[in-house]
C-alpha atoms as a PDB file:
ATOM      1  CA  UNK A   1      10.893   6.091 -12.713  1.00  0.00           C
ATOM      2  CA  UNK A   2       7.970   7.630 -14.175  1.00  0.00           C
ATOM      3  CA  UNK A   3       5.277   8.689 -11.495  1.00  0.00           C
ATOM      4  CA  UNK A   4       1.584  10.740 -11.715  1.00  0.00           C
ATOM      5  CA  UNK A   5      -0.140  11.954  -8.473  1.00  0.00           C
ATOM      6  CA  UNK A   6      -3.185  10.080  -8.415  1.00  0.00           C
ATOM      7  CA  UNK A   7      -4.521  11.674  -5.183  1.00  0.00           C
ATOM      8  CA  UNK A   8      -3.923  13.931  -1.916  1.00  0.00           C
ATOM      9  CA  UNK A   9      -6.306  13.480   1.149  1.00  0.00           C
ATOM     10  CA  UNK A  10      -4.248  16.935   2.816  1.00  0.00           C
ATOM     11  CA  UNK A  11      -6.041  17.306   6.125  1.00  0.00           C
ATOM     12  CA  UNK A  12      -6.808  20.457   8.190  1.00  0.00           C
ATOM     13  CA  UNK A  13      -5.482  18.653  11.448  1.00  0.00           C
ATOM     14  CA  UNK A  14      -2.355  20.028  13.076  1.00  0.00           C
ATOM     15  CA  UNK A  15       0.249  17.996  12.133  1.00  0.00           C
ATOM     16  CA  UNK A  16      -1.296  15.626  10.495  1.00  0.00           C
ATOM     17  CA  UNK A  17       0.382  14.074   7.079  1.00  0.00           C
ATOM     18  CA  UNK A  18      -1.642  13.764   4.406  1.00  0.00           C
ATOM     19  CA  UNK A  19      -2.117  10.286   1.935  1.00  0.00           C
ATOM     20  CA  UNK A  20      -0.123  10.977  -0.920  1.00  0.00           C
ATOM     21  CA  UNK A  21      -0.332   8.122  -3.906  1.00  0.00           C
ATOM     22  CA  UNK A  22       1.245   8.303  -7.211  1.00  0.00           C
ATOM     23  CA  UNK A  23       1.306   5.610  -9.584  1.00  0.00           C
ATOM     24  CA  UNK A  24       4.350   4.523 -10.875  1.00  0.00           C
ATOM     25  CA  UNK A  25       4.038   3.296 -14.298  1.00  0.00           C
ATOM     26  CA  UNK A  26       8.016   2.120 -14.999  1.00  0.00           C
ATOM     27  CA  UNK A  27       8.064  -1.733 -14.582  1.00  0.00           C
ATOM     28  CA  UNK A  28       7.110  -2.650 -12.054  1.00  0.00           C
ATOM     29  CA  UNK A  29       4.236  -1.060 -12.178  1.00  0.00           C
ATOM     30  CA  UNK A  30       2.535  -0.021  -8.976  1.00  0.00           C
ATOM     31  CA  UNK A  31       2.032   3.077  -6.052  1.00  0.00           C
ATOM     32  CA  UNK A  32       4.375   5.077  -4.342  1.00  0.00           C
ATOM     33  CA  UNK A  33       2.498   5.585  -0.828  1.00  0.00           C
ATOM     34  CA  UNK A  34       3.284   8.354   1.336  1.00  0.00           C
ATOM     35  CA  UNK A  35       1.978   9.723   4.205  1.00  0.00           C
ATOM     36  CA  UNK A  36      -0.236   8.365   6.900  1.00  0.00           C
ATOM     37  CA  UNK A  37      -3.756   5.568   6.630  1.00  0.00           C
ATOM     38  CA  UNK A  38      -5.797   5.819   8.713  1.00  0.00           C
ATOM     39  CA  UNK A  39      -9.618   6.302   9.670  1.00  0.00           C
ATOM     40  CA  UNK A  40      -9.470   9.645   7.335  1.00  0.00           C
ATOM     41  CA  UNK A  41      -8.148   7.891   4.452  1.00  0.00           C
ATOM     42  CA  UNK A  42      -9.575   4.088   4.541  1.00  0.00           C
ATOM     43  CA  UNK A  43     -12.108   4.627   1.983  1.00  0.00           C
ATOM     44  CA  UNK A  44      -9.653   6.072  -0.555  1.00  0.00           C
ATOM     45  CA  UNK A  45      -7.096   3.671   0.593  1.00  0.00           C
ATOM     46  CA  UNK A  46      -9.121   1.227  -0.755  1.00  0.00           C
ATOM     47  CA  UNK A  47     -10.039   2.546  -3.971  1.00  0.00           C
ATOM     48  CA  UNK A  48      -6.473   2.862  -4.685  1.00  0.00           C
ATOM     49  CA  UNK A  49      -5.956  -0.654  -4.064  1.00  0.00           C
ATOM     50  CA  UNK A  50      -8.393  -1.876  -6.326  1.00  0.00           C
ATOM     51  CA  UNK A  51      -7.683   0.007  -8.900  1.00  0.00           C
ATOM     52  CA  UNK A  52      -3.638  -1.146  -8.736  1.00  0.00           C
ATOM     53  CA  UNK A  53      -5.039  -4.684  -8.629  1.00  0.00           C
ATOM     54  CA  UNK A  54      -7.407  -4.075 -11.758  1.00  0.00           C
ATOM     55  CA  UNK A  55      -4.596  -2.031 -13.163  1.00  0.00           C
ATOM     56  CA  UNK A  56      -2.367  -4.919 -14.870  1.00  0.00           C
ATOM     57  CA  UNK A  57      -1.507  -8.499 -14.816  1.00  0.00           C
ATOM     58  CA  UNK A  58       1.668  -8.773 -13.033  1.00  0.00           C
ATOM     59  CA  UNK A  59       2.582  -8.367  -9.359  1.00  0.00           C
ATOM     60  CA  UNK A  60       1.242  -4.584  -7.683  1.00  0.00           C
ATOM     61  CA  UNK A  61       4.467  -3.348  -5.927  1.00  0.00           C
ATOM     62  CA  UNK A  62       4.335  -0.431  -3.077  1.00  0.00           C
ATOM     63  CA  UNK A  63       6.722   1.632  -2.285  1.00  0.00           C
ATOM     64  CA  UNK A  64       6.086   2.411   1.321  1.00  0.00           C
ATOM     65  CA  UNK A  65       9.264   4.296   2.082  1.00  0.00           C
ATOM     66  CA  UNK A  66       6.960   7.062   2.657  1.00  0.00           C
ATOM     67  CA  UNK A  67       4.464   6.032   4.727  1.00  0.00           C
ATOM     68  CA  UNK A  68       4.789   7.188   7.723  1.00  0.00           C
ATOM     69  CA  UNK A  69       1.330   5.122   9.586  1.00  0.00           C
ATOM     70  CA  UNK A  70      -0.772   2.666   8.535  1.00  0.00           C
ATOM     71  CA  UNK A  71      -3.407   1.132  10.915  1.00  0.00           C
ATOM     72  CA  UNK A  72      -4.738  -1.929  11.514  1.00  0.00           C
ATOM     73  CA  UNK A  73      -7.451  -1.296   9.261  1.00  0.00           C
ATOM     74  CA  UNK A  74      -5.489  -0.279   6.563  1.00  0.00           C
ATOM     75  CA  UNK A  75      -3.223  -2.754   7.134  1.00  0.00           C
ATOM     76  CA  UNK A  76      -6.145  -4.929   6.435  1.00  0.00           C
ATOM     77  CA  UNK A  77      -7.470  -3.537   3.217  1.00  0.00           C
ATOM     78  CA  UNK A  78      -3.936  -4.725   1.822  1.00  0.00           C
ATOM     79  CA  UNK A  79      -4.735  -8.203   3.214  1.00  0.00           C
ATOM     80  CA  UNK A  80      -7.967  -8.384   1.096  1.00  0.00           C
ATOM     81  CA  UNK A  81      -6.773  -6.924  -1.543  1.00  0.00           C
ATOM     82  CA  UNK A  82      -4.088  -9.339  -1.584  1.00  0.00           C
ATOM     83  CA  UNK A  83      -6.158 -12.491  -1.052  1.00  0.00           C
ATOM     84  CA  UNK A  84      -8.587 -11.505  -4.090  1.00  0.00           C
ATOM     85  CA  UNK A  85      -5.689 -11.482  -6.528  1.00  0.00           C
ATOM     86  CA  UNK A  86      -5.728 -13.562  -9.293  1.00  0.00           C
ATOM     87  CA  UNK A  87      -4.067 -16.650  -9.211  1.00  0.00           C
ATOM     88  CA  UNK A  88      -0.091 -16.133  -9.840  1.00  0.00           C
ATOM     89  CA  UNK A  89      -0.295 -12.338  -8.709  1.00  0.00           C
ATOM     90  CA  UNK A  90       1.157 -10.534  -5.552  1.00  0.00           C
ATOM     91  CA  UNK A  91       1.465  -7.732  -3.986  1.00  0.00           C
ATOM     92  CA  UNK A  92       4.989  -6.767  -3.251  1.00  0.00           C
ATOM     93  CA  UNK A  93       5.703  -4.135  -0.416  1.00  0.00           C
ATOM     94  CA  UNK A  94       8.763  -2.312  -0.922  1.00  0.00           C
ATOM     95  CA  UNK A  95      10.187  -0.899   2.513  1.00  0.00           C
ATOM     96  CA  UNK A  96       7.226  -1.340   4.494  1.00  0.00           C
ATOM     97  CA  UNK A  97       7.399   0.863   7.892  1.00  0.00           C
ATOM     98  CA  UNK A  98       7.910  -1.129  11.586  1.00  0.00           C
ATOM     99  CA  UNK A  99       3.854  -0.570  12.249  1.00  0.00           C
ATOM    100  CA  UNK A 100       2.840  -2.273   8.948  1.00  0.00           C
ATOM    101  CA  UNK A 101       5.161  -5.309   9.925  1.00  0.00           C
ATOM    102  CA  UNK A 102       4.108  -5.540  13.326  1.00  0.00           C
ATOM    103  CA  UNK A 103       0.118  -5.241  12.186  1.00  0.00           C
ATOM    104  CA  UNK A 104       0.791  -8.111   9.911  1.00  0.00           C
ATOM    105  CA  UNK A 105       2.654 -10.215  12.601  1.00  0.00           C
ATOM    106  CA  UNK A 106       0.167  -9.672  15.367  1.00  0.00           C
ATOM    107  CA  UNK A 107      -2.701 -10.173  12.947  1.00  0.00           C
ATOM    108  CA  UNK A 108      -1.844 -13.040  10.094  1.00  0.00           C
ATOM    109  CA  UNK A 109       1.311 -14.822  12.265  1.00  0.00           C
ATOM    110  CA  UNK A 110       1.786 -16.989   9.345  1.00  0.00           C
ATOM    111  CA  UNK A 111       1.952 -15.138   6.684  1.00  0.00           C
ATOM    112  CA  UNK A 112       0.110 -14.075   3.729  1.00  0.00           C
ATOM    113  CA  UNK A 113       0.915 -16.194   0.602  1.00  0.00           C
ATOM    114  CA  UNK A 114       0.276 -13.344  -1.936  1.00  0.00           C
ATOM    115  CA  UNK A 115       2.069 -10.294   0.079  1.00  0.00           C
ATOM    116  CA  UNK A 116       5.748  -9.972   0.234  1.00  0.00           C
ATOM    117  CA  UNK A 117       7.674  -7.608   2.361  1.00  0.00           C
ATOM    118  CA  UNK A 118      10.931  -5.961   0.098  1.00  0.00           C
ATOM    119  CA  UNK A 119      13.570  -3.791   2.445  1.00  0.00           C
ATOM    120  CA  UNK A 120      14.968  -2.604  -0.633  1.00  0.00           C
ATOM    121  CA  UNK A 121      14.168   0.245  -2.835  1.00  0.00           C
ATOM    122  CA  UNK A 122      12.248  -0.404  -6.034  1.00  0.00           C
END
């Protein structure tokens, strides 16, 4: 699997893990996420997102085996990003941590049609 850094938002904080993204250009195609969303990191969050989604025309897979926090925010950014796909695309979140999948069950109880939670590894 061929990966790039694309980014480190390394923080000053004690203890506090850093975004890391790389994208992964093997099929699929996509990010490897690690580290922790949050406040700090929305704003880049975000650009990464859009640029995965402007990226290609298949589905954007994340591999979240990494990520050790996401909040509800950035939990949220995914939603949009997800919802402005074109028609026929998806993201597809590989091994998304417990706080993503509670976020999304507390927030969007039915679902999102274009987001798809993997447990495996991509």
């Amino acid at each position: 699997m061929s990966a790039e850094p694309t980014a480190d938002t390394g923080r000053d904080e004690p203890g506090a893990q850093a975004l890391r993204l790389c994208e992964v250009s093997d099929p699929p195609a996509g990010l490897r996420v690690a580290g922790e969303i949050d406040m700090t990191t929305h704003a880049h969050w975000n650009r990464a997102l859009r640029s995965a989604v402007g990226g290609g025309s298949g589905d954007v897979h994340l591999d979240l085996a990494e990520l050790v926090f996401i909040d509800a925010r950035g939990t949220a950014l995914v939603v949009d990003a997800a919802r402005n796909l074109p028609s026929g695309r998806r993201f597809v979140l590989h091994r998304p941590p417990s706080c993503l999948r509670r976020i999304l069950r507390a927030l969007w109880p039915t679902g999102v049609p274009t987001i798809t939670l993997r447990e495996e590894v991509r």
